[in-house]
N, C-alpha and C. Protein backbone atom coordinates (compact mmCIF):
# COMPACT_ATOMS: atom_id res chain seq x y z
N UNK A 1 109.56 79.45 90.53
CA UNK A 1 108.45 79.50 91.45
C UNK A 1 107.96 80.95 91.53
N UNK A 2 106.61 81.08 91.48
CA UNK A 2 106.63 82.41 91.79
C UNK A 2 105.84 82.89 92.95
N UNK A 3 106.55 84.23 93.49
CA UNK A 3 106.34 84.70 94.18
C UNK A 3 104.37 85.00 94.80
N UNK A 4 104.19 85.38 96.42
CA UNK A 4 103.23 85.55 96.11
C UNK A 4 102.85 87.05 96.54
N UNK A 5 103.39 88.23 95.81
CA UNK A 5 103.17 89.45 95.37
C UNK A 5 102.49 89.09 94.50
N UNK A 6 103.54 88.55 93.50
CA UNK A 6 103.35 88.13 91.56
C UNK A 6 101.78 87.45 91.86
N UNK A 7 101.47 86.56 92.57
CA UNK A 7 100.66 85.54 92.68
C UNK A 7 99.15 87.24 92.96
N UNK A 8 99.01 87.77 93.89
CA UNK A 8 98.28 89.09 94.25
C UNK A 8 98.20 89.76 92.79
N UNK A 9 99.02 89.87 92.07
CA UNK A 9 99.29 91.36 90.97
C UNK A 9 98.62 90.18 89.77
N UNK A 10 98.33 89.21 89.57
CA UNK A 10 98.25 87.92 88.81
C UNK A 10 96.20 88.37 88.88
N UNK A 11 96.36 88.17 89.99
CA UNK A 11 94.75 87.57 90.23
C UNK A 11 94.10 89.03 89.94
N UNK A 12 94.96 90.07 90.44
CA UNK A 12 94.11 91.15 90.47
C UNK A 12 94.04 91.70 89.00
N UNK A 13 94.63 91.28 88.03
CA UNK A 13 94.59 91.70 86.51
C UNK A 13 93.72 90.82 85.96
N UNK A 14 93.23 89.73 86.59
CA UNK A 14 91.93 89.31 86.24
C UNK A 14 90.66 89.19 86.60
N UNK A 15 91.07 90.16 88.12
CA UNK A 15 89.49 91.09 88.40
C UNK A 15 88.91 90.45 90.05
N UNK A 16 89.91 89.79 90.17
CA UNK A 16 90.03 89.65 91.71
C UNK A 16 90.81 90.21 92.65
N UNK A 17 90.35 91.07 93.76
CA UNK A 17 91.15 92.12 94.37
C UNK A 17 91.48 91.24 95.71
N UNK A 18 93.02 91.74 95.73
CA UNK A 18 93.20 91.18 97.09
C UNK A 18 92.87 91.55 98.49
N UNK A 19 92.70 90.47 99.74
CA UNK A 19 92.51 91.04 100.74
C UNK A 19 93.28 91.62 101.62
N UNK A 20 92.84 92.68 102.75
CA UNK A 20 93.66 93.06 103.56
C UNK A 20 94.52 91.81 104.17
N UNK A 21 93.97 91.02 104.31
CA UNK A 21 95.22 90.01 104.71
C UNK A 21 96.15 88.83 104.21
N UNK A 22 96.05 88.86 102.67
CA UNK A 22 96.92 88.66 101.74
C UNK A 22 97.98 89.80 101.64
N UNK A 23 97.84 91.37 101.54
CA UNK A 23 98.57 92.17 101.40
C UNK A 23 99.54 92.52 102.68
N UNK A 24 98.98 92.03 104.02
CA UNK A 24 99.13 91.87 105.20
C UNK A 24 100.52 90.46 105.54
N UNK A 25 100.05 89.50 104.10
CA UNK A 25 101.07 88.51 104.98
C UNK A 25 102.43 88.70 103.76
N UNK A 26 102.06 89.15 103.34
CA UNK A 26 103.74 89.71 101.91
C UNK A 26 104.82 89.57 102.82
N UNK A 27 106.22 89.47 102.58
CA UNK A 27 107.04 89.07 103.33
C UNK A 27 107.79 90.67 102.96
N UNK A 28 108.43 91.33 103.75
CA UNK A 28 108.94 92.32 103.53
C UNK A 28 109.40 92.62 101.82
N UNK A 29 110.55 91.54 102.04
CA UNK A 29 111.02 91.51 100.69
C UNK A 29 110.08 92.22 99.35
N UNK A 30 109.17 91.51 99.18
CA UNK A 30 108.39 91.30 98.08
C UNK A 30 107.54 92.56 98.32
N UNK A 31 107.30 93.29 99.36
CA UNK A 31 107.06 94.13 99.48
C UNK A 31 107.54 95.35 98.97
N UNK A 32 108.98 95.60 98.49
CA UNK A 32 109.86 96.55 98.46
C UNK A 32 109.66 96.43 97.36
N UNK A 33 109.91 95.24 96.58
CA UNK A 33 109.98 94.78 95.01
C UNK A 33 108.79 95.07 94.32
N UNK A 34 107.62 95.16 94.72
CA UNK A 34 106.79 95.04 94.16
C UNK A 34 105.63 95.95 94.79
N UNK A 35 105.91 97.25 95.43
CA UNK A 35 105.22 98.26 96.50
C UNK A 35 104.12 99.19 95.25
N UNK A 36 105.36 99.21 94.33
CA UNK A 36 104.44 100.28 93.61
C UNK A 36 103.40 99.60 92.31
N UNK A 37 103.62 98.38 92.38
CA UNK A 37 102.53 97.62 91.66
C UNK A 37 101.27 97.30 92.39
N UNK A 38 101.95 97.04 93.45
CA UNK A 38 100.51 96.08 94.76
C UNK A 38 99.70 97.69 95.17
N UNK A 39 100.07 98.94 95.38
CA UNK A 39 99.34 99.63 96.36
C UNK A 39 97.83 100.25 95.43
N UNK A 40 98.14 100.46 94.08
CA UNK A 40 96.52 100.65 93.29
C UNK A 40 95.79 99.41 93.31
N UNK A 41 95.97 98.58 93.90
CA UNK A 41 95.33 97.37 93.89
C UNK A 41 94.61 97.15 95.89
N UNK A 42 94.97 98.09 96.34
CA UNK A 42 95.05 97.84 97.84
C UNK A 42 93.62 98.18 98.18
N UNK A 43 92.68 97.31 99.12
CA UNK A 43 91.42 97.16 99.33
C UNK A 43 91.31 98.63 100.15
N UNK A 44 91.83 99.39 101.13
CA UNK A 44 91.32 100.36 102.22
C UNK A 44 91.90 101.26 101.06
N UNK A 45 92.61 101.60 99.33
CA UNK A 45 93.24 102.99 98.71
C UNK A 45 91.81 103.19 98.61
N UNK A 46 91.60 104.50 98.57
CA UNK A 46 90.20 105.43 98.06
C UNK A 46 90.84 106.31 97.47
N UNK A 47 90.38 106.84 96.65
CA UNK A 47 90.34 108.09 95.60
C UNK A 47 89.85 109.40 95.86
N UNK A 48 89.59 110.11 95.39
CA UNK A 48 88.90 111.39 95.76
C UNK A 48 88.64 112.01 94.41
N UNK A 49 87.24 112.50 93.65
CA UNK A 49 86.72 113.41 93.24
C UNK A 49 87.80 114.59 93.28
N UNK A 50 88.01 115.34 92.33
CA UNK A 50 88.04 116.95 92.12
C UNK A 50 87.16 117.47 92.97
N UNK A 51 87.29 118.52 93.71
CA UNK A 51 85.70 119.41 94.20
C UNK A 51 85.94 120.95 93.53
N UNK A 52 84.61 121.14 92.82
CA UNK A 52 85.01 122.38 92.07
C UNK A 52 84.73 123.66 93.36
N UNK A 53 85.13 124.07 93.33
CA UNK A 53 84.38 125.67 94.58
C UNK A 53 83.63 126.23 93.49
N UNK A 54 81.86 126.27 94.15
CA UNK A 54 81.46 127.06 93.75
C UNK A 54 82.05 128.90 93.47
N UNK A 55 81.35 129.94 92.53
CA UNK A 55 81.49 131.12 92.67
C UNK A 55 82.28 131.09 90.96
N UNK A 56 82.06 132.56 90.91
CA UNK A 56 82.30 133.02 89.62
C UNK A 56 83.49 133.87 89.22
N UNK A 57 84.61 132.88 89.71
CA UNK A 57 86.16 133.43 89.52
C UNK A 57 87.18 132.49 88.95
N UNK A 58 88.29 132.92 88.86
CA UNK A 58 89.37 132.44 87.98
C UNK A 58 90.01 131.15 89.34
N UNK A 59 89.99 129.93 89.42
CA UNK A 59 90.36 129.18 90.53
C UNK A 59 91.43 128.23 89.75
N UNK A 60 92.76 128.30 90.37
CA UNK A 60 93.48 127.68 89.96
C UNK A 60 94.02 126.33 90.56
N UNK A 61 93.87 125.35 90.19
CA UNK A 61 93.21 123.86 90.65
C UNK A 61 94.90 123.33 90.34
N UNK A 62 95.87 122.89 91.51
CA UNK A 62 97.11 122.55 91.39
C UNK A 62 96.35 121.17 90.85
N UNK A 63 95.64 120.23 91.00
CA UNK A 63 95.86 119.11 90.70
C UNK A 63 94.58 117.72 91.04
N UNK A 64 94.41 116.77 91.38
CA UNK A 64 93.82 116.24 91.96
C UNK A 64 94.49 115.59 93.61
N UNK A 65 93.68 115.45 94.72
CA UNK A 65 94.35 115.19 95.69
C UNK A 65 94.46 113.73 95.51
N UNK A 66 95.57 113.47 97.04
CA UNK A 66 96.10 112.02 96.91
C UNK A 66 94.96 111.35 97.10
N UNK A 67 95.16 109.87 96.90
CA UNK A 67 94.51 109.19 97.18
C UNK A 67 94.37 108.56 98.84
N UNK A 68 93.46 107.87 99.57
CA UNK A 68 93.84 108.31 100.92
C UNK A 68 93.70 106.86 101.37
N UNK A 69 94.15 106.78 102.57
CA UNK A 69 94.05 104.97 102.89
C UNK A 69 93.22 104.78 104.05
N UNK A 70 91.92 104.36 104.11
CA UNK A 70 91.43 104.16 104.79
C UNK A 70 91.90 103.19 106.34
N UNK A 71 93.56 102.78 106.09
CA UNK A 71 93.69 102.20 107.25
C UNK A 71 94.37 103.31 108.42
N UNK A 72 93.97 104.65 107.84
CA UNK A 72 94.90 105.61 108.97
C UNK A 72 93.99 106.68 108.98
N UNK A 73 93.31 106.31 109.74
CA UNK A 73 91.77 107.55 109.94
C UNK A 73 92.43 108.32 110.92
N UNK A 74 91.75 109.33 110.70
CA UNK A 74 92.53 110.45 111.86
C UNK A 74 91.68 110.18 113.49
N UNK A 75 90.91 109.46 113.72
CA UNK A 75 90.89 109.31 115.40
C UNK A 75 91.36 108.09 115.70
N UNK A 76 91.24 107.25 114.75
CA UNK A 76 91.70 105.52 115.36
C UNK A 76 90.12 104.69 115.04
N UNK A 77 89.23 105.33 114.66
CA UNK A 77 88.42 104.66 114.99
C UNK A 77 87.98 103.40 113.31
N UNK A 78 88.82 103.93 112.35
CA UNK A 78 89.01 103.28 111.48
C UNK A 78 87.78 104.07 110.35
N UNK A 79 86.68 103.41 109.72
CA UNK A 79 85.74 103.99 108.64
C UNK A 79 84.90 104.79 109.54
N UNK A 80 84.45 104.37 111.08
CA UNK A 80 83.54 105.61 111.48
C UNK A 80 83.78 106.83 111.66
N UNK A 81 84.74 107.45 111.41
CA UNK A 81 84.95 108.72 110.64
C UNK A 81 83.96 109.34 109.91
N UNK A 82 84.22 108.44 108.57
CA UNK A 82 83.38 108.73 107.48
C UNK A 82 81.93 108.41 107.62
N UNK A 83 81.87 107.70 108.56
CA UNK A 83 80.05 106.96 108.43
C UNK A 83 79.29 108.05 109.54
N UNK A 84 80.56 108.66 110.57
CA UNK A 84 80.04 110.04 111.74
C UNK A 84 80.30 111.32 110.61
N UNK A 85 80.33 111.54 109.11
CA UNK A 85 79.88 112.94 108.51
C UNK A 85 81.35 113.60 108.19
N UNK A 86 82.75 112.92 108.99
CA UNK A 86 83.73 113.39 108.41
C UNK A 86 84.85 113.13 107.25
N UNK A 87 85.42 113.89 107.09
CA UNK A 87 85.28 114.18 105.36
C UNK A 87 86.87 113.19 105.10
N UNK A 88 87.07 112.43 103.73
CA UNK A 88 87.92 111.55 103.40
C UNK A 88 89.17 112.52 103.28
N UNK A 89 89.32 113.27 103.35
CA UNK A 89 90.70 114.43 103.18
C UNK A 89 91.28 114.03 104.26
N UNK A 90 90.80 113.95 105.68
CA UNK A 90 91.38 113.55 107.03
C UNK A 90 92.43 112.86 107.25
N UNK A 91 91.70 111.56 106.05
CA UNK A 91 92.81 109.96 106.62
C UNK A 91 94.26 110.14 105.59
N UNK A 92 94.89 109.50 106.00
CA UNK A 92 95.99 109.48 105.59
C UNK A 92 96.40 109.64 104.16
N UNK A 93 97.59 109.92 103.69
CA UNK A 93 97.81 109.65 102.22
C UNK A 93 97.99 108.08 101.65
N UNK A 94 97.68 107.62 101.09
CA UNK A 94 98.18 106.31 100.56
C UNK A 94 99.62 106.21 99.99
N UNK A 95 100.15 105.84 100.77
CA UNK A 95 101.98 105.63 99.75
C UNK A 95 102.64 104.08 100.33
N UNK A 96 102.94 104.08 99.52
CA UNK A 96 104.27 102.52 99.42
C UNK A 96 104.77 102.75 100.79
N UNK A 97 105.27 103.96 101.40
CA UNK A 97 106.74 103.68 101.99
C UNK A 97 106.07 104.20 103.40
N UNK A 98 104.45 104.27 103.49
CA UNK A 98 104.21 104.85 104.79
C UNK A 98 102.51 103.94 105.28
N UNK A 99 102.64 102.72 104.58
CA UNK A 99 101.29 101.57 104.43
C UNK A 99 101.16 101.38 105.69
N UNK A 100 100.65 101.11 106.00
CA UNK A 100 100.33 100.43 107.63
C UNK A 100 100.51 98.61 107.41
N UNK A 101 100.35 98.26 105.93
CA UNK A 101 100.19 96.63 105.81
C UNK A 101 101.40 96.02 105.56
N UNK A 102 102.36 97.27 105.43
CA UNK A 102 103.63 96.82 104.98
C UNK A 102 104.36 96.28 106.51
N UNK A 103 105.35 95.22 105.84
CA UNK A 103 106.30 94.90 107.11
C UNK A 103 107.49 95.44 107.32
N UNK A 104 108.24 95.59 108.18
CA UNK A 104 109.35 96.33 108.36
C UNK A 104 110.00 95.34 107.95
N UNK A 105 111.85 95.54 107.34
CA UNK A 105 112.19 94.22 107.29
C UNK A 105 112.93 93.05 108.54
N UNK A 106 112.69 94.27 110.04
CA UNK A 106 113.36 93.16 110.69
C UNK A 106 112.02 92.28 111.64
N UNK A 107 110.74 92.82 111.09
CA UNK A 107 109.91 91.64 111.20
C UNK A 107 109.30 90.31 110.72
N UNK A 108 109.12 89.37 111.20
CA UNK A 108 108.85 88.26 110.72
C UNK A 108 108.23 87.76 109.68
């Protein structure tokens, strides 16, 4: 039988993304097993652009930043953040082990 992580990671390799509340009803378990497959697939991950700094010097660029999760805006107010002019660096990092959709395992 299979699981329905597998069933999420299935659909989304053929171009259907899952919803916040498919990723929402994962049972802990399957969560743990399968965290670092399901979260590039997660509807609120955003990305971020490089930003070059203008000016005419030697700038040494550690990397690209994380990717950020739109379910942990820095006032609470969720995307109006971004739609009131402030900037996607704010909200949270996106990771497996700090999701907001994930379940703990001694919840239901």
């Amino acid at each position: 039988m299979i699981s329905a992580a597998r069933l999420i990671l299935d659909r989304a390799a053929r171009g259907v993304s899952p919803t916040r509340e498919e990723l929402a009803a994962l049972p802990a378990v399957q969560w743990e097993v399968y965290a670092a497959d399901l979260v590039p697939h997660c509807p609120a991950r955003r990305t971020l652009p490089v930003e070059r700094r203008p000016g005419n010097a030697l700038n040494v660029e550690i990397g690209e930043p994380l990717p950020r999760c739109m379910e942990q805006s820095p006032d609470g107010r969720g995307f109006a953040w971004m739609l009131s002019g402030g900037s996607l660096l704010a909200y949270g990092a996106c990771d497996a082990s700090s999701c907001p959709l994930r379940r703990s395992p001694q919840s239901p």
